[in-house]
C-alpha atoms as a PDB file:
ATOM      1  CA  UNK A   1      17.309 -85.015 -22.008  1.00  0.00           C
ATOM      2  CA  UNK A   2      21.173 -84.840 -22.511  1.00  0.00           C
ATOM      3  CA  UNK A   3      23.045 -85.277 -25.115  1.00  0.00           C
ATOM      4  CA  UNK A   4      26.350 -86.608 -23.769  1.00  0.00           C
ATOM      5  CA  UNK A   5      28.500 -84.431 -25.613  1.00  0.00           C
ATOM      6  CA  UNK A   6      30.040 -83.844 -21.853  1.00  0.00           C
ATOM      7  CA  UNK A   7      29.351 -86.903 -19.663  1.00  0.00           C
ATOM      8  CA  UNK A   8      31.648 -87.012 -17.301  1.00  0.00           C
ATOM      9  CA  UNK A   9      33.110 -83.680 -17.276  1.00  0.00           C
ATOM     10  CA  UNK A  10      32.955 -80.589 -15.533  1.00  0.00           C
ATOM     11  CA  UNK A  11      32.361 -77.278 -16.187  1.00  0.00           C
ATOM     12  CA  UNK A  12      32.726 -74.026 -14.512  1.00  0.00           C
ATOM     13  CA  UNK A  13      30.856 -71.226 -15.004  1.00  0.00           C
ATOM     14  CA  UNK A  14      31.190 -67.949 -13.056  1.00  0.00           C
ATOM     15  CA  UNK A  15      28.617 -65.351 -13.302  1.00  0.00           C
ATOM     16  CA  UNK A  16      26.372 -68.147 -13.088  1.00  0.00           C
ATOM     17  CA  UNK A  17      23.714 -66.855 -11.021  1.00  0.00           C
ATOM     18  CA  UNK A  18      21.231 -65.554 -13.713  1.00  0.00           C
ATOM     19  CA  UNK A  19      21.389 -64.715 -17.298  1.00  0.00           C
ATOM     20  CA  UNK A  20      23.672 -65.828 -19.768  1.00  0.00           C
ATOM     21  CA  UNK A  21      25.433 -67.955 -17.259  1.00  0.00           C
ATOM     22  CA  UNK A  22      22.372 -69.301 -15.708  1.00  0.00           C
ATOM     23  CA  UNK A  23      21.866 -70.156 -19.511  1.00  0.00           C
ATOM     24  CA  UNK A  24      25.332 -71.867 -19.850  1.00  0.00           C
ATOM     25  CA  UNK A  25      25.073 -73.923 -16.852  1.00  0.00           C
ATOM     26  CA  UNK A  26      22.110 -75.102 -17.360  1.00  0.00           C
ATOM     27  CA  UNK A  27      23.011 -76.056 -21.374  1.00  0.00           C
ATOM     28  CA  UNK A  28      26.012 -77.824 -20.033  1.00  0.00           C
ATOM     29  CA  UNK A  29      24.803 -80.063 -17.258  1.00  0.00           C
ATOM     30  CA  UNK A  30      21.930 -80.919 -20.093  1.00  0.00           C
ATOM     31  CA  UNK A  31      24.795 -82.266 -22.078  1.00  0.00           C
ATOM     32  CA  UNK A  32      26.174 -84.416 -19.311  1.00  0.00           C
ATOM     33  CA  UNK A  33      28.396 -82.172 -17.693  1.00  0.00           C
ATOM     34  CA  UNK A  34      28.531 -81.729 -13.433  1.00  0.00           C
ATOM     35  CA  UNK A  35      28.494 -77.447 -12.699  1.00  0.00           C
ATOM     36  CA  UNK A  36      30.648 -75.588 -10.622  1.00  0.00           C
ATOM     37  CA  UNK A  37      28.251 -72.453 -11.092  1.00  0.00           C
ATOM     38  CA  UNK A  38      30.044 -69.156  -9.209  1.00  0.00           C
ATOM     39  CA  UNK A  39      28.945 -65.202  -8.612  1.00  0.00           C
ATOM     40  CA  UNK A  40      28.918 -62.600  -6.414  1.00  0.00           C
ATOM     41  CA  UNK A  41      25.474 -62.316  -5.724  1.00  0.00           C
ATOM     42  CA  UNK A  42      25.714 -58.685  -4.443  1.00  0.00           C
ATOM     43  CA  UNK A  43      25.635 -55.081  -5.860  1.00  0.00           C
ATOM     44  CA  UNK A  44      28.427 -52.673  -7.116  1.00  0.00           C
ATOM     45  CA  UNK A  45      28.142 -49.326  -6.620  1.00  0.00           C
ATOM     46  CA  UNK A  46      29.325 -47.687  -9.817  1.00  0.00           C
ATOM     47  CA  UNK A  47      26.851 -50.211 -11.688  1.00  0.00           C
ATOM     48  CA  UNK A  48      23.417 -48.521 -12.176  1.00  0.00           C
ATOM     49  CA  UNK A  49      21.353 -51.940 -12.622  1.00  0.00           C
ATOM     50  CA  UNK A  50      20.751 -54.536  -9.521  1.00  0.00           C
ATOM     51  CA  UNK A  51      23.434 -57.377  -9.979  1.00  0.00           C
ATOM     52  CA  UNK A  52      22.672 -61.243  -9.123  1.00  0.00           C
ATOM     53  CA  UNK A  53      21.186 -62.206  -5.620  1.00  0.00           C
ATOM     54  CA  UNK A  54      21.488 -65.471  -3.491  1.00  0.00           C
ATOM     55  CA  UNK A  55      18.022 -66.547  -4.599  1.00  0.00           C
ATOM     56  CA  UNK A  56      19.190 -66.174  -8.365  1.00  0.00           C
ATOM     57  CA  UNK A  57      22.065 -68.734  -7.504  1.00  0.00           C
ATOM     58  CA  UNK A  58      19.769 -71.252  -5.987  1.00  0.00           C
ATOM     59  CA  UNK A  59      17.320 -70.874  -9.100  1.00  0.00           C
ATOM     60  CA  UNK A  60      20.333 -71.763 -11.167  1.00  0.00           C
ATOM     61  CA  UNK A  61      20.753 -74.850  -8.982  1.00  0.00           C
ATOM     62  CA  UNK A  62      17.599 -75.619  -9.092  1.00  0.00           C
ATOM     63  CA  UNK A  63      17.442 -75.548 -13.310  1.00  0.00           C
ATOM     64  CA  UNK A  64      20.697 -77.276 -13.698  1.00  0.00           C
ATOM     65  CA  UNK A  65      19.363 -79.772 -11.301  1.00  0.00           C
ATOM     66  CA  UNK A  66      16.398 -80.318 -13.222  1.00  0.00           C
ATOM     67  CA  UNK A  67      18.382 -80.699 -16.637  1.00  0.00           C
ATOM     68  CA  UNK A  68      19.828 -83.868 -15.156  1.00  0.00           C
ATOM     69  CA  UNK A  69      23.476 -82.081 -14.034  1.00  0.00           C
ATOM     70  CA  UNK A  70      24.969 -82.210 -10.472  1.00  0.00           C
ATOM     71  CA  UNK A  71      26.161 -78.430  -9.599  1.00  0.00           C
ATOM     72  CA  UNK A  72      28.234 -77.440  -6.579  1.00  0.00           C
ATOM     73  CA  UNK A  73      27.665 -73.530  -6.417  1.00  0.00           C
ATOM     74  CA  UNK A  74      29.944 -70.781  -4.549  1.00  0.00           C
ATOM     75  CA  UNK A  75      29.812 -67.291  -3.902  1.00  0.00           C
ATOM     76  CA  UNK A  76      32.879 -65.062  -4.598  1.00  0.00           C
ATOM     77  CA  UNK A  77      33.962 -62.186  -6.792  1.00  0.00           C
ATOM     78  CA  UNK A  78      35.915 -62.581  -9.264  1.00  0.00           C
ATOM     79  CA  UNK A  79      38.063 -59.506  -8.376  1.00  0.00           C
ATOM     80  CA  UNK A  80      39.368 -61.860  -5.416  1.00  0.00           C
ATOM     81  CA  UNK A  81      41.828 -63.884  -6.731  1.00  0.00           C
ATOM     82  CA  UNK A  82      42.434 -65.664  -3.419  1.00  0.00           C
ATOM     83  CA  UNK A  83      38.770 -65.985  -2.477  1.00  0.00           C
ATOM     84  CA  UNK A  84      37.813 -67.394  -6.168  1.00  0.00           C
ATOM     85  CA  UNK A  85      40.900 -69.542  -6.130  1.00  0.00           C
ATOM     86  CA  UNK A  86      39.428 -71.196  -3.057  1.00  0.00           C
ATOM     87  CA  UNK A  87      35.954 -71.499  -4.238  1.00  0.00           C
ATOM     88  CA  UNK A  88      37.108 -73.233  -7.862  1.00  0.00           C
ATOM     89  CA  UNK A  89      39.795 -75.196  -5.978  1.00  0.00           C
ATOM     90  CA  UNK A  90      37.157 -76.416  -3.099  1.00  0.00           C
ATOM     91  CA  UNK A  91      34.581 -77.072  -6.073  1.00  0.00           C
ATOM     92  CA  UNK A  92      37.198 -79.287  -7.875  1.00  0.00           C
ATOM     93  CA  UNK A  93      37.228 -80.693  -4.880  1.00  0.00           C
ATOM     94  CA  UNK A  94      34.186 -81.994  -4.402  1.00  0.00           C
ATOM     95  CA  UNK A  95      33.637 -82.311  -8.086  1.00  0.00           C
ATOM     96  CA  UNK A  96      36.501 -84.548  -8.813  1.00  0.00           C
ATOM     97  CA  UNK A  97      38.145 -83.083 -11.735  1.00  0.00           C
ATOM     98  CA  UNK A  98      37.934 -79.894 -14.200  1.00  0.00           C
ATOM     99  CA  UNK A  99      37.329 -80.222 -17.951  1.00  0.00           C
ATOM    100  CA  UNK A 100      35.785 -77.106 -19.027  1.00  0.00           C
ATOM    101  CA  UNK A 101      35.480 -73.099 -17.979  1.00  0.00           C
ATOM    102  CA  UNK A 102      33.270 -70.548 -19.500  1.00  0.00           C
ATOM    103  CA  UNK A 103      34.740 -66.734 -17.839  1.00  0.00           C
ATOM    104  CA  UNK A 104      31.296 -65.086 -17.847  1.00  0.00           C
ATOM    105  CA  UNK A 105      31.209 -62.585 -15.603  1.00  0.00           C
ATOM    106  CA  UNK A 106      30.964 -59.208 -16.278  1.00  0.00           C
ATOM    107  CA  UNK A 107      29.154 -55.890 -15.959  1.00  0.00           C
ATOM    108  CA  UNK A 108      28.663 -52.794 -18.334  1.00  0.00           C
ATOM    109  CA  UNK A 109      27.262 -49.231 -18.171  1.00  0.00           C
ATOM    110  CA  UNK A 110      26.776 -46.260 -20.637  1.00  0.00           C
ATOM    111  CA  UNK A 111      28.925 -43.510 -20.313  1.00  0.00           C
ATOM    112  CA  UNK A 112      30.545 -40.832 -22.854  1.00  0.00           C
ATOM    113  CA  UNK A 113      34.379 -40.612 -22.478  1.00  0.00           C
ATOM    114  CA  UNK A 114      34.255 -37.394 -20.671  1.00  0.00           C
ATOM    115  CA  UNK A 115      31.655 -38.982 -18.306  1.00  0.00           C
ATOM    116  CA  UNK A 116      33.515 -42.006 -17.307  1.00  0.00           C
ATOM    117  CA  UNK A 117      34.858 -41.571 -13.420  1.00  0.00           C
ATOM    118  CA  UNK A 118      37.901 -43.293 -12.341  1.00  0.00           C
ATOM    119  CA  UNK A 119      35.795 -45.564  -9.801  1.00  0.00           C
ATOM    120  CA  UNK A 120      33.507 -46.705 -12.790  1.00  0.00           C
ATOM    121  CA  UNK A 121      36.403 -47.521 -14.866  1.00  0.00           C
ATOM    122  CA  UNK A 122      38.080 -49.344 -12.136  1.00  0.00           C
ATOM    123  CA  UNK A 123      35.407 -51.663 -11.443  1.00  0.00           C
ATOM    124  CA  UNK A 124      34.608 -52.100 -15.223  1.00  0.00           C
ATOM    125  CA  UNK A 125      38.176 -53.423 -15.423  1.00  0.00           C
ATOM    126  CA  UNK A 126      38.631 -55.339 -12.475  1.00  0.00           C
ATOM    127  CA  UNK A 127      35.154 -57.475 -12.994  1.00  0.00           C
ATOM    128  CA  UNK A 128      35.883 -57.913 -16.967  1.00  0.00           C
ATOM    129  CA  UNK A 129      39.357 -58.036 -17.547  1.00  0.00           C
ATOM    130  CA  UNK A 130      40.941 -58.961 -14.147  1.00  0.00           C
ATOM    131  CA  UNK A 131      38.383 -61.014 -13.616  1.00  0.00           C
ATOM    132  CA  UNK A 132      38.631 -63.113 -16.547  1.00  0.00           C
ATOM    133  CA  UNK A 133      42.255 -62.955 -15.594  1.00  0.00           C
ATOM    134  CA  UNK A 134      41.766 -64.551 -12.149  1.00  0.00           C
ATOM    135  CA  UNK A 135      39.478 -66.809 -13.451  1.00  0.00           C
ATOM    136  CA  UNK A 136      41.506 -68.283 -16.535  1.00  0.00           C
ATOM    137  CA  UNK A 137      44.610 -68.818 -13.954  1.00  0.00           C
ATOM    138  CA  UNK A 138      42.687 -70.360 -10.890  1.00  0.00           C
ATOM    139  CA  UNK A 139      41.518 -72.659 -13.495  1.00  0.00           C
ATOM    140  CA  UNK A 140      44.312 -73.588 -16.042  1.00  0.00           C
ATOM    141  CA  UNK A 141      46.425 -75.747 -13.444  1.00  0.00           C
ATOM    142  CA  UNK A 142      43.399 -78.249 -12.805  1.00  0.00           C
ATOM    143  CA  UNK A 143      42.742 -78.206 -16.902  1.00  0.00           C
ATOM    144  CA  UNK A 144      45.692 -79.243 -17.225  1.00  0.00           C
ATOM    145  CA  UNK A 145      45.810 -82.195 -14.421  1.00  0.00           C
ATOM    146  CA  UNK A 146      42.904 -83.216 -16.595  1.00  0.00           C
ATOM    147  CA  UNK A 147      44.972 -83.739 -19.317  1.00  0.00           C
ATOM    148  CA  UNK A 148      43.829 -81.302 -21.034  1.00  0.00           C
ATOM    149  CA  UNK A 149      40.229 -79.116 -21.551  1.00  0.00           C
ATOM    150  CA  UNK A 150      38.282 -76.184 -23.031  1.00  0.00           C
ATOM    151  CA  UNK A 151      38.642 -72.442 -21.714  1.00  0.00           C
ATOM    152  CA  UNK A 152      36.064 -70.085 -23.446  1.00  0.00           C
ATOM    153  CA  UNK A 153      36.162 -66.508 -22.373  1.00  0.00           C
ATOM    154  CA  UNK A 154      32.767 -64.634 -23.181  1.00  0.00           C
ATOM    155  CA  UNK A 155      33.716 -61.154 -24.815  1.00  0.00           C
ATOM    156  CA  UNK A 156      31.465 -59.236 -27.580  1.00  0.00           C
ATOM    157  CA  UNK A 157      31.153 -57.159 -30.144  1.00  0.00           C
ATOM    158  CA  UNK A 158      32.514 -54.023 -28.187  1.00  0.00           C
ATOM    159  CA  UNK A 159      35.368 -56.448 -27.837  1.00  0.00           C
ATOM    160  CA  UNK A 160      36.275 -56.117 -31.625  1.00  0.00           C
ATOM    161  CA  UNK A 161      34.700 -52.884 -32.753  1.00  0.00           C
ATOM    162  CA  UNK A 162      34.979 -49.260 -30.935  1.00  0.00           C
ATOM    163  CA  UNK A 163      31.506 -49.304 -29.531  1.00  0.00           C
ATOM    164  CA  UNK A 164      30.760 -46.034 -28.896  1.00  0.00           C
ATOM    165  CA  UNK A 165      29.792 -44.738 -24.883  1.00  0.00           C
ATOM    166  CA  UNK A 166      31.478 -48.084 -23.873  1.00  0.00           C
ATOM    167  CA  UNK A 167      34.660 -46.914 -23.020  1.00  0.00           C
ATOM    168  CA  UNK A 168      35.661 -49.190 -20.258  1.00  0.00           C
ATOM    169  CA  UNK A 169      33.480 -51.566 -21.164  1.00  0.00           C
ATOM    170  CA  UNK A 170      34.849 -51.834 -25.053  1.00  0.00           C
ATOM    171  CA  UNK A 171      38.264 -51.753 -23.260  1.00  0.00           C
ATOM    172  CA  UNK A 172      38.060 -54.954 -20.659  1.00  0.00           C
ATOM    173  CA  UNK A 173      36.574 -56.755 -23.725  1.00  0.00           C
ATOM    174  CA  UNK A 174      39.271 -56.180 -26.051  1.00  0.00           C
ATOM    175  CA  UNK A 175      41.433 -57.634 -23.487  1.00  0.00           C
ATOM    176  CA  UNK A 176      39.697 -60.119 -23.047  1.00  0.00           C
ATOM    177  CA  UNK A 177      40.531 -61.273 -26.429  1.00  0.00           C
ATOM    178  CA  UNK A 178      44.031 -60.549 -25.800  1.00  0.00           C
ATOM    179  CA  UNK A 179      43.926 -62.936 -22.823  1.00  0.00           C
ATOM    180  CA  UNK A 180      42.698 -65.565 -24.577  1.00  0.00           C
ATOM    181  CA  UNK A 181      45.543 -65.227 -27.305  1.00  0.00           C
ATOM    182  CA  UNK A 182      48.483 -65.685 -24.930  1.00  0.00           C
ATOM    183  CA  UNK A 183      46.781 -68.518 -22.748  1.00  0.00           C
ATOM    184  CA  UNK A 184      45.848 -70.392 -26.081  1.00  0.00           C
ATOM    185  CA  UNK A 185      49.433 -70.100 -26.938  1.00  0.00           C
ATOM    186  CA  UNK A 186      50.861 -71.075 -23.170  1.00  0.00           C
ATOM    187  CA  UNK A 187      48.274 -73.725 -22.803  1.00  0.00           C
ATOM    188  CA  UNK A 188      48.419 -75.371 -26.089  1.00  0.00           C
ATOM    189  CA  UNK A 189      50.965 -77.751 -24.684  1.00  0.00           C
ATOM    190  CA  UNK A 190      48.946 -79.154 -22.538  1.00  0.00           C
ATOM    191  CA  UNK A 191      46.001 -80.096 -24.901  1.00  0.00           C
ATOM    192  CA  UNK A 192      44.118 -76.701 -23.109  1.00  0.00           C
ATOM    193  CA  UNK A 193      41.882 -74.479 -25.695  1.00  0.00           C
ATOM    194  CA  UNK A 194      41.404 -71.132 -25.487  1.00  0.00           C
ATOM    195  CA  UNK A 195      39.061 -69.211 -27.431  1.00  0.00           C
ATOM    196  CA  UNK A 196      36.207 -66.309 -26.824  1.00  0.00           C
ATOM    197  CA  UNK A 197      32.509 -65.948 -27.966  1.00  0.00           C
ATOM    198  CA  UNK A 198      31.503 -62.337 -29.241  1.00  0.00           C
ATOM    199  CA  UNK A 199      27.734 -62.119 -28.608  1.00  0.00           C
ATOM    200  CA  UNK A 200      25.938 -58.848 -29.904  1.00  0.00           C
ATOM    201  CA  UNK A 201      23.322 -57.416 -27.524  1.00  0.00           C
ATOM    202  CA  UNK A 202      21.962 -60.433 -25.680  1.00  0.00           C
ATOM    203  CA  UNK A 203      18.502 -60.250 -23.506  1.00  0.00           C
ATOM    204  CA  UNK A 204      19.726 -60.730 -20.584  1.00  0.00           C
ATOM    205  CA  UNK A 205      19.442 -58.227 -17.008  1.00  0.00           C
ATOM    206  CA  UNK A 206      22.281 -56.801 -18.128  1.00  0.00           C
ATOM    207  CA  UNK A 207      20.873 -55.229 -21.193  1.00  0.00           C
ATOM    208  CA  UNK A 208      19.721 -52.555 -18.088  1.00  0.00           C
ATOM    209  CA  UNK A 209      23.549 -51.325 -17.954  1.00  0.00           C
ATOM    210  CA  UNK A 210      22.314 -49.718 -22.324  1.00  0.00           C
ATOM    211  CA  UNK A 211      19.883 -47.615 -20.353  1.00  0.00           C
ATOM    212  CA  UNK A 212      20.591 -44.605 -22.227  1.00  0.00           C
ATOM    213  CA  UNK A 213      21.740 -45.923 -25.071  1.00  0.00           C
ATOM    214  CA  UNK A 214      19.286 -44.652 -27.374  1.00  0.00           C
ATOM    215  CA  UNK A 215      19.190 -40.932 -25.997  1.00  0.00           C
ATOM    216  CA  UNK A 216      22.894 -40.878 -26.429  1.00  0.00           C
ATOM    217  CA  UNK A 217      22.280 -42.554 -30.579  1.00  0.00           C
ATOM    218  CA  UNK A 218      19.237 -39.914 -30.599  1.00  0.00           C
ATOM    219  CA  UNK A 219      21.897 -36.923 -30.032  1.00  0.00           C
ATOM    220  CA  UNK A 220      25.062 -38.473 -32.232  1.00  0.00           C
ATOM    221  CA  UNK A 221      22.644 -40.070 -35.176  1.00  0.00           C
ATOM    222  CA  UNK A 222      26.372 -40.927 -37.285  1.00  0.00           C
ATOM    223  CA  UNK A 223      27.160 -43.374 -34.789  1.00  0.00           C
ATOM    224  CA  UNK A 224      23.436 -45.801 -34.722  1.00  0.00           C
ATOM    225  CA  UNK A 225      24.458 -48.139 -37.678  1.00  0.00           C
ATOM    226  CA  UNK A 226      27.815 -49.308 -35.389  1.00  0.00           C
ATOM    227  CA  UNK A 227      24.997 -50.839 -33.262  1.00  0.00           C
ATOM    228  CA  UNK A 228      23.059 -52.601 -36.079  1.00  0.00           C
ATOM    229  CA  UNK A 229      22.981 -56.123 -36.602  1.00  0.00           C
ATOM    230  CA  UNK A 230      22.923 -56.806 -40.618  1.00  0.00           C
ATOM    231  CA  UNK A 231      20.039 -59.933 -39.591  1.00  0.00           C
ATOM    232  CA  UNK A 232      16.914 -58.457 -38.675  1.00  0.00           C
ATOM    233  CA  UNK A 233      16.917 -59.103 -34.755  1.00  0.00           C
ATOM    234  CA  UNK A 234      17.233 -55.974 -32.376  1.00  0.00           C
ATOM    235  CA  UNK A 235      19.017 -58.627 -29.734  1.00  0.00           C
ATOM    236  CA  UNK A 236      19.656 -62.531 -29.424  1.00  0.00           C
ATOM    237  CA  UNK A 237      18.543 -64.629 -26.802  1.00  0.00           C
ATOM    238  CA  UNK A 238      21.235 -66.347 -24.333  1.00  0.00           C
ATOM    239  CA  UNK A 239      20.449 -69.802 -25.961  1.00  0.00           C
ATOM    240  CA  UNK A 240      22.048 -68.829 -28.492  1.00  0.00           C
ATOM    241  CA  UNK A 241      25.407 -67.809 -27.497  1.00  0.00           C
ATOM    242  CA  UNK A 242      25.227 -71.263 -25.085  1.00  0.00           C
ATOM    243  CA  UNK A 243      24.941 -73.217 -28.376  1.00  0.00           C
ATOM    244  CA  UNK A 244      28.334 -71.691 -29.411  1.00  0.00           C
ATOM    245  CA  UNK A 245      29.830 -71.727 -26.063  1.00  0.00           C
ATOM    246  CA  UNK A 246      28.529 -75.763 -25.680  1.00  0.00           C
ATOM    247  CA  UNK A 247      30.257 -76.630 -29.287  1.00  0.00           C
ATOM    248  CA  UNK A 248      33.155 -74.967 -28.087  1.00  0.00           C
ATOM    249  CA  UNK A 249      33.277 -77.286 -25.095  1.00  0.00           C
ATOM    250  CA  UNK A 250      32.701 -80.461 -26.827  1.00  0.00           C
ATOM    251  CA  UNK A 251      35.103 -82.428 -28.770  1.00  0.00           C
ATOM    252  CA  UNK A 252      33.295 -81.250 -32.171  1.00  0.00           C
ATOM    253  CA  UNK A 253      35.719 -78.024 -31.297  1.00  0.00           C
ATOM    254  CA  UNK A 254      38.872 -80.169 -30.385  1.00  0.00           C
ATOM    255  CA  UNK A 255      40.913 -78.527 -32.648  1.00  0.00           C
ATOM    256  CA  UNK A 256      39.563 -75.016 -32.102  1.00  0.00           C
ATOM    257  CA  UNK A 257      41.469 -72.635 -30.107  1.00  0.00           C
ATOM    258  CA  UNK A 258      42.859 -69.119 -30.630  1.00  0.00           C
ATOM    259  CA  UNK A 259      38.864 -68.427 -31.932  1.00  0.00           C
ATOM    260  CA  UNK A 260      36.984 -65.127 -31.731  1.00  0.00           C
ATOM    261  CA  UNK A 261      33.707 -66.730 -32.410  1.00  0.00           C
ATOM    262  CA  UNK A 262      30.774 -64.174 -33.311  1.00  0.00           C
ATOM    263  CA  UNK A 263      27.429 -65.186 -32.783  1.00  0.00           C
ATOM    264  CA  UNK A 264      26.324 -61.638 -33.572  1.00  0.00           C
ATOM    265  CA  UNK A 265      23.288 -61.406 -35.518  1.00  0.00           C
ATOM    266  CA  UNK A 266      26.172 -59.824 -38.334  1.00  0.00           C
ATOM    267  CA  UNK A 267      26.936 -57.098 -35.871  1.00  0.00           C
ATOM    268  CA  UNK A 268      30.759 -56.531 -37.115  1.00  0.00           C
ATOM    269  CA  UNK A 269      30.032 -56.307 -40.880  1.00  0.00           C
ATOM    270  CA  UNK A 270      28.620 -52.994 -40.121  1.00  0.00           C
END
């Protein structure tokens, strides 16, 4: 059943194919929305766990489908500006207009600061950071032929606390948030929002790119509480960060932007 918080609007969502995008999608076309749902659907070598396939994007399909939402869906990486330009201008396309984007993608691995080799770094940055770059700007101009919209760039906790043996990670998601700060000031004239959503470890595939995590904690005990949530939940589930990221679409947020929205089990009082 939807809820009509977004009939007749549309949403894109990149890194769409499973997890927390998967989750989005789907939580947005049950509200009414239509889905331009976006990924890469292929592996990159620096990143230890097995990224999204094909067949992931055509579950998501599938699921958004089945919550009632029409989805147009389009493989490309978002470290292409040209080649995602094309795929969210051929999806508005088709789609008619463009109301709402959630800048999901992203990819993470454990490493200590002496461990960290230029390649992993690059492509830690150019997925997170440039990516949410190239997807905010091939976005923003049909936003604002809208008259107007919601932009919500997903970041974390390692986005406003040092994380430890997240170096590059810690650092794409920090920019993230400074992203979001200078588009919600740009964009403000044209009735655009901009905020980001700080999740705290979400169970999700990606949770493979923390393998290690707990040897590393094991070795350096001082730095464990930085990863503790104050509420007593190891992780959260994607639902819940698409529950913030759904209010932040809907007019109930219409006066919200320039956010960093936590839904982090109390992660950052630690």
């Amino acid at each position: 059943m939807t809820t009509g918080l977004l009939t007749g609007r549309v949403a894109l969502v990149t890194g769409a194919a499973r997890g927390m995008g998967r989750c989005h999608a789907v939580r947005l076309a049950a509200a009414g929305a239509a889905v331009l749902a976006v990924d890469r659907c292929a592996d990159i070598d620096t990143i230890a766990y097995p990224l999204a396939t094909p067949a992931d994007l055509e579950e998501t399909a599938r699921l958004v489908t089945g919550a009632g939402g029409r989805i147009v869906t389009a493989v490309a990486d978002v470290r292409d500006a040209e080649g995602l330009r094309h795929a969210v201008d051929g999806g508005v396309a088709e789609l008619g207009r463009l109301d709402v984007v959630v800048a999901n993608a992203g990819v993470c691995a454990i490493a200590g600061w002496d461990e960290v080799s230029p390649e992993l770094w690059r492509d830690i940055i150019d997925v997170n950071l440039t990516g949410t770059w190239n997807t905010a700007t091939a976005a923003a101009p049909h936003l604002i032929a809208a008259g107007g919209g919601s932009m919500i760039l997903v970041s974390s906790t390692a986005g406003l606390k040092g994380q430890p043996f997240l170096g590059p990670y810690a650092a794409s998601k920090h920019g993230v948030v400074g992203i979001m700060r200078v588009l919600a000031n740009e964009l403000a004239a044209h009735s655009v929002r901009v905020n980001t959503v700080h999740p705290t470890g979400v169970d999700t595939p990606m949770a493979g790119g923390l393998s290690g995590l707990g040897e590393r904690i094991a070795g350096a005990p001082e730095l464990g509480p930085i990863f503790m949530n104050a509420l007593p939940a190891e992780a959260i589930g994607p639902d819940d960060v698409a529950d913030a990221v759904l209010f932040l679409a809907s007019d109930a947020a219409r006066y919200v932007t320039g956010l960093t929205m936590t839904v982090d089990a109390g992660a950052l009082l630690r």
